[in-house]
N, C-alpha and C. Protein backbone atom coordinates (compact mmCIF):
# COMPACT_ATOMS: atom_id res chain seq x y z
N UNK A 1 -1.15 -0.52 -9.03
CA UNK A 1 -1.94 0.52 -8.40
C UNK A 1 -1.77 1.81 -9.19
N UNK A 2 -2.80 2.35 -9.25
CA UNK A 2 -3.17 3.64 -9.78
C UNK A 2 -2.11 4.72 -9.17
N UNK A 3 -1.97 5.53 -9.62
CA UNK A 3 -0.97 6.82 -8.91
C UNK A 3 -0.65 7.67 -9.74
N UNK A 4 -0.21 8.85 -9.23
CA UNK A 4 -0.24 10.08 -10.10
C UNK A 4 1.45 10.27 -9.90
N UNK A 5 1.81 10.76 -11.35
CA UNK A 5 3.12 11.20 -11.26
C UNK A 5 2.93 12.51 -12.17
N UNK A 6 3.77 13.46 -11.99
CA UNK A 6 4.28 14.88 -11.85
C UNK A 6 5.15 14.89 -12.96
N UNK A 7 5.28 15.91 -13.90
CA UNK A 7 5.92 15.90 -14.53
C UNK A 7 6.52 17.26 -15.23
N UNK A 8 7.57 17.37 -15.26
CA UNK A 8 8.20 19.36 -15.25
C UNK A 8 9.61 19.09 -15.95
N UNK A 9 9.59 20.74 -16.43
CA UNK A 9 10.89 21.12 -16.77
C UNK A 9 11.90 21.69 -16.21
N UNK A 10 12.99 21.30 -15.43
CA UNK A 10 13.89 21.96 -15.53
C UNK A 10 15.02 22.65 -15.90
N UNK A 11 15.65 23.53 -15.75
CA UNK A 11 16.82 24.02 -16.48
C UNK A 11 18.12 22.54 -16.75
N UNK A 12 18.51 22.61 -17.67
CA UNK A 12 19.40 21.62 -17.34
C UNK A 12 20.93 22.37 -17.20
N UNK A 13 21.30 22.19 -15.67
CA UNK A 13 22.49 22.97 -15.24
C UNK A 13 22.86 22.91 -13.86
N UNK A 14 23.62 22.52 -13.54
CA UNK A 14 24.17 22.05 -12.39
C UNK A 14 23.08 22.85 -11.04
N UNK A 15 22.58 22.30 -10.47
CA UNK A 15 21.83 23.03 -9.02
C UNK A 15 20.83 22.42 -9.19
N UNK A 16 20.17 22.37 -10.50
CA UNK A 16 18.68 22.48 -10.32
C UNK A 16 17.96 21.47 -9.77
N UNK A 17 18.34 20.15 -9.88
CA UNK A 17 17.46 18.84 -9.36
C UNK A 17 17.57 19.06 -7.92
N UNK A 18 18.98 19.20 -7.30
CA UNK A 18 18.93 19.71 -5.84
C UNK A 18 18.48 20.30 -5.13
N UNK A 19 17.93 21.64 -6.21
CA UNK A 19 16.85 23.05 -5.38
C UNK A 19 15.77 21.91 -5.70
N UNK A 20 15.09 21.43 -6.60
CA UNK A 20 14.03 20.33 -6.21
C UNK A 20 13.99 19.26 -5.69
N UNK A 21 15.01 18.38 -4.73
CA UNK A 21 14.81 17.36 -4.35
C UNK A 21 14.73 18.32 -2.92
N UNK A 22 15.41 19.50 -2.34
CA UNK A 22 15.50 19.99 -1.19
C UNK A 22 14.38 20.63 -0.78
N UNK A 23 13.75 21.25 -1.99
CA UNK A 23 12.34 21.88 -1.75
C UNK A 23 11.07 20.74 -1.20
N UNK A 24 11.43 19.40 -2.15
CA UNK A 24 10.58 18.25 -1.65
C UNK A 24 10.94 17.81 0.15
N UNK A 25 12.06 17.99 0.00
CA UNK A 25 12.87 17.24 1.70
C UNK A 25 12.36 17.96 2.23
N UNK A 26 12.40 18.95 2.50
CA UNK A 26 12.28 20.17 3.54
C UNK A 26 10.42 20.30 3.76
N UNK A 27 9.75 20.12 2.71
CA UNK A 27 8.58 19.84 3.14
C UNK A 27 8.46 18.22 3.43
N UNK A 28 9.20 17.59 3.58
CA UNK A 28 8.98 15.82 4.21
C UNK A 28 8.23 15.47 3.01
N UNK A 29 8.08 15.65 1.50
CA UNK A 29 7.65 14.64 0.56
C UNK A 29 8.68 13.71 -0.08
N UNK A 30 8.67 12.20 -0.08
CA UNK A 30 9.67 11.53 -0.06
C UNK A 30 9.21 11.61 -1.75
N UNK A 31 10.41 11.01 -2.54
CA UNK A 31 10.10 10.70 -4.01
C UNK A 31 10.15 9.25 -4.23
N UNK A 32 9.29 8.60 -4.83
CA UNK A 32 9.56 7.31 -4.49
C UNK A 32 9.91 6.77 -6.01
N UNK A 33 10.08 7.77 -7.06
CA UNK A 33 10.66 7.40 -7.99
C UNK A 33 10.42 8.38 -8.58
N UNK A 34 11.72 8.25 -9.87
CA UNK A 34 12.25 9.59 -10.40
C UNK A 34 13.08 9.23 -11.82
N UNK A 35 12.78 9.97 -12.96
CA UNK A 35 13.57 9.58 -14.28
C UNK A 35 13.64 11.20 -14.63
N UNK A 36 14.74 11.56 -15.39
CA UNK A 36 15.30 12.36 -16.37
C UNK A 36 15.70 12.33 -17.71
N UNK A 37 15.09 13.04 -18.66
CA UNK A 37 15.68 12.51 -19.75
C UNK A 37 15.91 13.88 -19.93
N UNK A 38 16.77 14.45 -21.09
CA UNK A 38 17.01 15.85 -22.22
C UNK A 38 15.34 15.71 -22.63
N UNK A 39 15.14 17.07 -22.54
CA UNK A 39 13.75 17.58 -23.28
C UNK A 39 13.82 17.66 -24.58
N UNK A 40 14.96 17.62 -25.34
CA UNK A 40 15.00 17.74 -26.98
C UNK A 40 14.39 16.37 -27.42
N UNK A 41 14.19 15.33 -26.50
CA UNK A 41 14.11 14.21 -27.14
C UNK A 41 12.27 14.42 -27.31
N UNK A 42 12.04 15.01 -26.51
CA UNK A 42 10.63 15.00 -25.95
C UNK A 42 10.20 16.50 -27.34
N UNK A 43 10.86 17.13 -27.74
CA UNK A 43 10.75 18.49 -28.71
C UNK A 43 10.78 17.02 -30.43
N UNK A 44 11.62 16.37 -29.91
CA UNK A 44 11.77 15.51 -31.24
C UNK A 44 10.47 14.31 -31.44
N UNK A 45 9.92 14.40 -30.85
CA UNK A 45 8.60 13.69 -30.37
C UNK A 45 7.31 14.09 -31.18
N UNK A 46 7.63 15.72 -30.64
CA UNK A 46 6.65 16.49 -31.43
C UNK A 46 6.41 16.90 -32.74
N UNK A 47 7.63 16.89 -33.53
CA UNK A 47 8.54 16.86 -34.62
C UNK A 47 7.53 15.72 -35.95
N UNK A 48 8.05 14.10 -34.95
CA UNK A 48 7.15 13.10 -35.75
C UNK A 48 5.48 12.89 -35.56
N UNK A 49 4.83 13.56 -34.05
CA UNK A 49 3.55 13.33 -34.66
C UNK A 49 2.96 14.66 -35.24
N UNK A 50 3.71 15.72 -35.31
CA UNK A 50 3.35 16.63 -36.67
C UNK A 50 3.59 16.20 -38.20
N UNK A 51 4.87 15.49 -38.27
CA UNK A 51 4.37 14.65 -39.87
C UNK A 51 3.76 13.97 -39.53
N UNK A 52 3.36 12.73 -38.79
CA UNK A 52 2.05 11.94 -38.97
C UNK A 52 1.15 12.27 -39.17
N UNK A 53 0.43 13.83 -38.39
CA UNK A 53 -0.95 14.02 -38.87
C UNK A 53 -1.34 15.53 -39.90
N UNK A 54 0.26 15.28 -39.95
CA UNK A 54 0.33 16.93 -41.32
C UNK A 54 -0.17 18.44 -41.03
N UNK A 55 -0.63 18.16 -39.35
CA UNK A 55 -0.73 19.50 -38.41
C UNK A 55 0.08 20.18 -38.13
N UNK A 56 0.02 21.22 -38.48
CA UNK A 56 1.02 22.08 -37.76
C UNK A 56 0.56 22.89 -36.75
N UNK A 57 1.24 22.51 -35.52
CA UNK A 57 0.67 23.46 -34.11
C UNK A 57 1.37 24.66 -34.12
N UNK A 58 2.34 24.80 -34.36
CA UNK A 58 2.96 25.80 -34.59
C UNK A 58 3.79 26.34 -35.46
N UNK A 59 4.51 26.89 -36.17
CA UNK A 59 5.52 27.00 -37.35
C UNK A 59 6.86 26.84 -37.31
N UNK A 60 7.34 26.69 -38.36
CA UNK A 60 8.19 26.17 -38.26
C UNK A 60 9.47 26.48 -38.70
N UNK A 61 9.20 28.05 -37.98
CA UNK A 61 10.17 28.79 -37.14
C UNK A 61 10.16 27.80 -35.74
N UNK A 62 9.04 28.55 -35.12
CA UNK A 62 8.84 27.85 -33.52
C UNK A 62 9.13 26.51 -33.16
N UNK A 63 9.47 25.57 -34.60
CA UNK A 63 9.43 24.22 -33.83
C UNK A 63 11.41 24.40 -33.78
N UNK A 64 11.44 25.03 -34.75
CA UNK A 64 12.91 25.19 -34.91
C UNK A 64 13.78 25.55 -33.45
N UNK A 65 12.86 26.96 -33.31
CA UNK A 65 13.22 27.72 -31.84
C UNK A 65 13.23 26.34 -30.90
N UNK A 66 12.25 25.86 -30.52
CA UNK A 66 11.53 24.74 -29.70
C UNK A 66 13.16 23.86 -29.38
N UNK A 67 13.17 23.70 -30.54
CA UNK A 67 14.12 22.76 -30.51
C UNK A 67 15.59 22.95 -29.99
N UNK A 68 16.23 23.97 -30.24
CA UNK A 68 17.30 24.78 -29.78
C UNK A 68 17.38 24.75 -28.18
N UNK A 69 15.95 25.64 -28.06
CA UNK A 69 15.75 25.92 -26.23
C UNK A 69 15.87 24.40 -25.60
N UNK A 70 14.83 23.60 -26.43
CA UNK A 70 14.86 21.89 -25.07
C UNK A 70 16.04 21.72 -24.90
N UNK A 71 17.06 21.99 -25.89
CA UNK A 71 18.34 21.44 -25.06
C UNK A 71 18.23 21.99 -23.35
N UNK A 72 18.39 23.10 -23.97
CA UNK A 72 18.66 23.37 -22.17
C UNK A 72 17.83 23.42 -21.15
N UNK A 73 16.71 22.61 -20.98
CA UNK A 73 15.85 22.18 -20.13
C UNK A 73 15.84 19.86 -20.07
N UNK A 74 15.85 19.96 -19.13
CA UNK A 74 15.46 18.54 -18.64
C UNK A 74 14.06 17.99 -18.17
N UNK A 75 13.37 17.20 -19.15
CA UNK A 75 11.77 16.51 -18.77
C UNK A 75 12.25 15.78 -17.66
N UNK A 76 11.46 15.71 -16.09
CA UNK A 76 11.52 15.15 -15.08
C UNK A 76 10.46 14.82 -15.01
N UNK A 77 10.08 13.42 -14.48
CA UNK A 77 8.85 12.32 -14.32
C UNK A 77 9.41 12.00 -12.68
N UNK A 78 8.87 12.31 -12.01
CA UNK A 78 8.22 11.82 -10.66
C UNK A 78 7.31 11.29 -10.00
N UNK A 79 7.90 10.59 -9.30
CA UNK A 79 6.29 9.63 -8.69
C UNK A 79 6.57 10.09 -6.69
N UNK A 80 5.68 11.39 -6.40
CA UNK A 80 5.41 11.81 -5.21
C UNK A 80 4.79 10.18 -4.41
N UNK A 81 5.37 10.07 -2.86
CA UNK A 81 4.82 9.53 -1.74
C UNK A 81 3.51 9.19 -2.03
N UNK A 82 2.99 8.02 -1.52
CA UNK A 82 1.37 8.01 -1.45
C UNK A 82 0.95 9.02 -0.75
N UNK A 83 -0.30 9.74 -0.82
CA UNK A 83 -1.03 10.45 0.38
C UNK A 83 -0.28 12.48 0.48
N UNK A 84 0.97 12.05 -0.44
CA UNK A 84 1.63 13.42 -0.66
C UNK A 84 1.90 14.38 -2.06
N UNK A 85 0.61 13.63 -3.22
CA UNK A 85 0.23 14.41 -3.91
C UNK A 85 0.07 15.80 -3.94
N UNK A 86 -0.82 15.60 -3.26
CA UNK A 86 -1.72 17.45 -2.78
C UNK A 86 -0.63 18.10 -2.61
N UNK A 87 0.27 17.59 -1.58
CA UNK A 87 0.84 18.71 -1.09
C UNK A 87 1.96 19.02 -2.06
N UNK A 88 2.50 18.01 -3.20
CA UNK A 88 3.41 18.29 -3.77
C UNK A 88 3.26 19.44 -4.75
N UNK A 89 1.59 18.99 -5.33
CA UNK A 89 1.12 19.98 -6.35
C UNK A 89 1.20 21.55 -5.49
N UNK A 90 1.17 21.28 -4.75
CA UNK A 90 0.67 23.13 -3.61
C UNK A 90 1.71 23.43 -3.92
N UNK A 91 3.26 22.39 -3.41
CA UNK A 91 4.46 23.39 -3.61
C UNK A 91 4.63 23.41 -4.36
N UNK A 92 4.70 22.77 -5.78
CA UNK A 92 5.43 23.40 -7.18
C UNK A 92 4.60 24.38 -7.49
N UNK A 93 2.84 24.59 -6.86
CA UNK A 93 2.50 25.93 -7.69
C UNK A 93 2.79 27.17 -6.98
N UNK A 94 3.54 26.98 -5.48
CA UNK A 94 3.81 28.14 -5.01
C UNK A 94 5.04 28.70 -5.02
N UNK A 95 6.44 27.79 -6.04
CA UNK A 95 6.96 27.98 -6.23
C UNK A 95 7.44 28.79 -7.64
N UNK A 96 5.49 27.93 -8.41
CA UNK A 96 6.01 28.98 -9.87
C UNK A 96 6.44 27.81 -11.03
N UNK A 97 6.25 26.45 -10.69
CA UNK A 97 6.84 25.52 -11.70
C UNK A 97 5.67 25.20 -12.59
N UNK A 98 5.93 24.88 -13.81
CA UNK A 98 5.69 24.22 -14.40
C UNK A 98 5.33 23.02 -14.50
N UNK A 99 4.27 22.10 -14.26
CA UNK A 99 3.89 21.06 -14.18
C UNK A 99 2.75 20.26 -14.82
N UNK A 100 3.07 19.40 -14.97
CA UNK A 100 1.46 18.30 -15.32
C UNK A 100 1.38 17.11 -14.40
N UNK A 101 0.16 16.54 -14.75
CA UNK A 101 0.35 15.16 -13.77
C UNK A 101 -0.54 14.29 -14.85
N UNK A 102 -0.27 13.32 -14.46
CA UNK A 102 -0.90 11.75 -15.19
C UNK A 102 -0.61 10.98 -13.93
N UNK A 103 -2.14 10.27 -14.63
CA UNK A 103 -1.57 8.76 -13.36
C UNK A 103 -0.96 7.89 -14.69
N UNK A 104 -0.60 6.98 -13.80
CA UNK A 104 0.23 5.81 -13.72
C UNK A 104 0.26 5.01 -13.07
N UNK A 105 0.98 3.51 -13.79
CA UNK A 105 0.08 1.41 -12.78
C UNK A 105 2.03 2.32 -12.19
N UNK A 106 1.89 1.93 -10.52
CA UNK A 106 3.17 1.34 -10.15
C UNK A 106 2.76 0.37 -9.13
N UNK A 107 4.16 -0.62 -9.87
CA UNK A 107 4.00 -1.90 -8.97
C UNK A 107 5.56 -2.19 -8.62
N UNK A 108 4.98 -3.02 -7.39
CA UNK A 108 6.34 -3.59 -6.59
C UNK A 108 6.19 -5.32 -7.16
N UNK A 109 7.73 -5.08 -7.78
CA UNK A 109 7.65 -6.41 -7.95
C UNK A 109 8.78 -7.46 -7.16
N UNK A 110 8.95 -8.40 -7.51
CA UNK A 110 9.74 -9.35 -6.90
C UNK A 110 11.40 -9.05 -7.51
N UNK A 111 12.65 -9.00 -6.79
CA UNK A 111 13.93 -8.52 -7.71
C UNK A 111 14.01 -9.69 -7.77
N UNK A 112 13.85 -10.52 -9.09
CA UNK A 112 14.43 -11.65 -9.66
C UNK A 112 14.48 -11.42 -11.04
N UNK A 113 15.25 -12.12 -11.77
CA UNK A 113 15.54 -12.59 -13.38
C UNK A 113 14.06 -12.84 -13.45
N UNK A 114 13.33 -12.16 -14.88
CA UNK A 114 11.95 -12.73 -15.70
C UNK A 114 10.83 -11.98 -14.66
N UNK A 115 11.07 -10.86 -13.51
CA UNK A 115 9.61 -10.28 -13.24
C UNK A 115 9.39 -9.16 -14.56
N UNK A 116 9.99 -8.67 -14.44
CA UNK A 116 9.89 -7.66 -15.14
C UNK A 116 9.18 -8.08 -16.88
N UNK A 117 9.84 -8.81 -17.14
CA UNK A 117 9.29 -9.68 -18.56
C UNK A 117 8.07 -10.02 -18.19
N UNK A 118 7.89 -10.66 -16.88
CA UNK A 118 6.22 -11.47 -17.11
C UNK A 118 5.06 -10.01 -16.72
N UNK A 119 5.45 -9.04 -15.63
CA UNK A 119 4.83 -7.99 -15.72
C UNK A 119 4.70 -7.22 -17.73
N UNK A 120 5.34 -6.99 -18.51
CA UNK A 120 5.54 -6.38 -19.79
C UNK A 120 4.58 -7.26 -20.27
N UNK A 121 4.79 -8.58 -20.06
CA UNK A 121 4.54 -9.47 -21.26
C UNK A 121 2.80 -9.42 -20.79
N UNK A 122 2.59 -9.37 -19.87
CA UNK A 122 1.05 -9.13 -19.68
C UNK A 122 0.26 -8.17 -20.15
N UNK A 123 1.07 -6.87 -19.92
CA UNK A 123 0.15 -5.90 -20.99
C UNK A 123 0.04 -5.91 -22.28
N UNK A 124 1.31 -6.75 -22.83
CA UNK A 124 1.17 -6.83 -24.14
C UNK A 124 -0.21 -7.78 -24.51
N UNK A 125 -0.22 -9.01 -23.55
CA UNK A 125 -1.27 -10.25 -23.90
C UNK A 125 -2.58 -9.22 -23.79
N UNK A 126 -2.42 -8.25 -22.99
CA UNK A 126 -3.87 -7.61 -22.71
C UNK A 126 -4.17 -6.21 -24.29
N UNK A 127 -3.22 -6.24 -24.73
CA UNK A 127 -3.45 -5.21 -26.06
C UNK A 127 -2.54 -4.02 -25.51
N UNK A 128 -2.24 -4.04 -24.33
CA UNK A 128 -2.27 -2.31 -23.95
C UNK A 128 -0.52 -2.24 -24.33
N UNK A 129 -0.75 -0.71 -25.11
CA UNK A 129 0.94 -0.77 -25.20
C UNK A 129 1.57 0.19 -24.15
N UNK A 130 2.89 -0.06 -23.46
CA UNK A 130 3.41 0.82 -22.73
C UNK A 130 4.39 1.93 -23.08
N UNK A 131 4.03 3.16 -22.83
CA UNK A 131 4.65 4.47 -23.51
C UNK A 131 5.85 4.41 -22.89
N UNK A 132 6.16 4.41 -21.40
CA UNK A 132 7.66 4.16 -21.13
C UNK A 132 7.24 3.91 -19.67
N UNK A 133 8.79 3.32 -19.67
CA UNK A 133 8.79 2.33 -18.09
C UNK A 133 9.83 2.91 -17.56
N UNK A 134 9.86 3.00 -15.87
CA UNK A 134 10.94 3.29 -15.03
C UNK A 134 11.23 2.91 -13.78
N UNK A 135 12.18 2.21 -13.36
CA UNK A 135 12.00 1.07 -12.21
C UNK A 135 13.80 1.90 -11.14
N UNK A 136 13.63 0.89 -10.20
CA UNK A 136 14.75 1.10 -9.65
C UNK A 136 14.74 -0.50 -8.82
N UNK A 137 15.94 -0.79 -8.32
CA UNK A 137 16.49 -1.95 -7.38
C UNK A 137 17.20 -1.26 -6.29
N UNK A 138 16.62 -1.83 -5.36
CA UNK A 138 17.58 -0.99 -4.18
C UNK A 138 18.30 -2.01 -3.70
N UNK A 139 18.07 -3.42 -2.87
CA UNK A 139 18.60 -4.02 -2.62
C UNK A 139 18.33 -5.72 -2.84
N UNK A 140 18.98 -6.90 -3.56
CA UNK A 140 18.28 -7.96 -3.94
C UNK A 140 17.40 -8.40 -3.45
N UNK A 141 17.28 -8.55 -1.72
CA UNK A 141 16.47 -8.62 -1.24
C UNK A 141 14.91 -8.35 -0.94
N UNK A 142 15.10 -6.94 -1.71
CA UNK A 142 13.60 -5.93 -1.73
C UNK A 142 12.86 -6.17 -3.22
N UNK A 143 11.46 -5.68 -2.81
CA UNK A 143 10.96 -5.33 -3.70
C UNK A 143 11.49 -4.27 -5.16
N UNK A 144 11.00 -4.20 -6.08
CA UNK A 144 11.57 -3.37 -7.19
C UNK A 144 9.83 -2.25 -6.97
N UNK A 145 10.11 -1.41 -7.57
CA UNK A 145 9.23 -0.50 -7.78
C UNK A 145 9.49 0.19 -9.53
N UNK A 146 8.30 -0.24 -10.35
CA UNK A 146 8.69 0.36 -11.36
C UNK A 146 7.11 0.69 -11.53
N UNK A 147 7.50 1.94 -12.53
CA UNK A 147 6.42 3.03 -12.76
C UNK A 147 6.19 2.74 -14.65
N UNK A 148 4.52 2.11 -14.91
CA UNK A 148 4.46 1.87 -16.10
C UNK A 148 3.62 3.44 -17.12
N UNK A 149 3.71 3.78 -18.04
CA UNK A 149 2.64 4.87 -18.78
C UNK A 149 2.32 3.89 -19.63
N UNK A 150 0.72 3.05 -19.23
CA UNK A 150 0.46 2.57 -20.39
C UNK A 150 -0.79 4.00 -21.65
N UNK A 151 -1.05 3.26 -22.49
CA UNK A 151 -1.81 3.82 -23.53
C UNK A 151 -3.17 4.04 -22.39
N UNK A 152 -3.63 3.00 -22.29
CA UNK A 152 -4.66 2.57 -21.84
C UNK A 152 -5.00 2.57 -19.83
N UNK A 153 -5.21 3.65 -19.30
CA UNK A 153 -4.77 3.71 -17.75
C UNK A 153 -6.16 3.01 -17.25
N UNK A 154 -7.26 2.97 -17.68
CA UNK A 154 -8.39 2.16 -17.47
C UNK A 154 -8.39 0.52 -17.45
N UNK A 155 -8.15 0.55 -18.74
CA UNK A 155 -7.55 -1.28 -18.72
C UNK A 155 -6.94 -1.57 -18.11
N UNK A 156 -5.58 -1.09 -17.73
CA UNK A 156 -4.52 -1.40 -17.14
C UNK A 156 -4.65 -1.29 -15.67
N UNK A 157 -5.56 -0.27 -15.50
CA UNK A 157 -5.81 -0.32 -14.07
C UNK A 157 -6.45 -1.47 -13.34
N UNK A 158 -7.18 -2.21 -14.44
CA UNK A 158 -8.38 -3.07 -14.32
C UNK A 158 -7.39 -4.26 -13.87
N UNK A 159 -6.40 -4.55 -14.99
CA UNK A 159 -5.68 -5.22 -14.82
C UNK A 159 -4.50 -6.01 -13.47
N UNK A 160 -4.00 -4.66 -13.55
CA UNK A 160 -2.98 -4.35 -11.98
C UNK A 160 -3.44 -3.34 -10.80
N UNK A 161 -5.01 -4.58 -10.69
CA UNK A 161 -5.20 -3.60 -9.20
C UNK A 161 -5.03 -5.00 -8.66
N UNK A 162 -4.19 -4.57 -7.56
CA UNK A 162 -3.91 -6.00 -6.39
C UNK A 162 -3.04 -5.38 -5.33
């Protein structure tokens, strides 16, 4: 299924995910999935498709600067509640954050050995490549929920609507 996930910087420093998971609680938006990585990795990103296409967006002073500052910020990927989009976007802009959104396929899959492979291995059979994946297990018993970024959100949608 189609879905939109959220995506921002925060400081990286003790408090900050908390002032945002509490700002989400307190308005009742549940997160139904959530990844962190260092933003330098995401500054080092930018790095290689400026040699690939020999553009320079900015100089290189600035990519230098760029690079220094991501340390101390954290890229956060969230996947807001169904139906609690809207309201998530209202509060991060009335708070002043920084944000983007993309959709994204998330699917619930089965927690066994080889879902996860036969979900991957399908987009691959279908051409589409996946930019990055993020799942969680809560209990063997349950469903898994993992959040795909393919290349292709049309195909893929075409694909994993069920």
């Amino acid at each position: 299924m189609v879905r939109t996930e959220i995506s921002l910087f925060l400081k990286n420093q003790p408090g900050e995910l908390g002032k945002l998971a509490t700002l989400f609680g307190d308005a009742g938006i549940n997160i139904d999935a959530i990844t962190i990585q260092d933003a330098s990795a995401y500054v080092q990103e930018l790095f290689k498709a400026r040699g690939k296409t020999i553009k320079r967006v900015a100089s290189a002073a600035s990519y230098n600067s760029m690079s220094k500052d991501s340390a101390e910020y954290a890229l956060i990927r969230l996947l807001p509640a169904d139906g609690k989009v809207n309201k998530a976007i209202d509060l991060l802009s009335q708070q002043d954050y920084i944000f983007d959104m993309l959709p994204v396929i998330a699917i619930e899959i089965d927690n066994r050995p080889g879902e996860l492979a036969r979900i991957a291995t399908q987009f691959g059979e279908e051409g589409i490549n996946i930019n990055y994946v993020y799942g969680s297990v809560s209990d063997p018993e349950e469903k898994c929920l993992f959040v795909f970024c393919p290349e292709d959100i049309d195909k893929a949608a075409k694909i994993f609507s069920f």
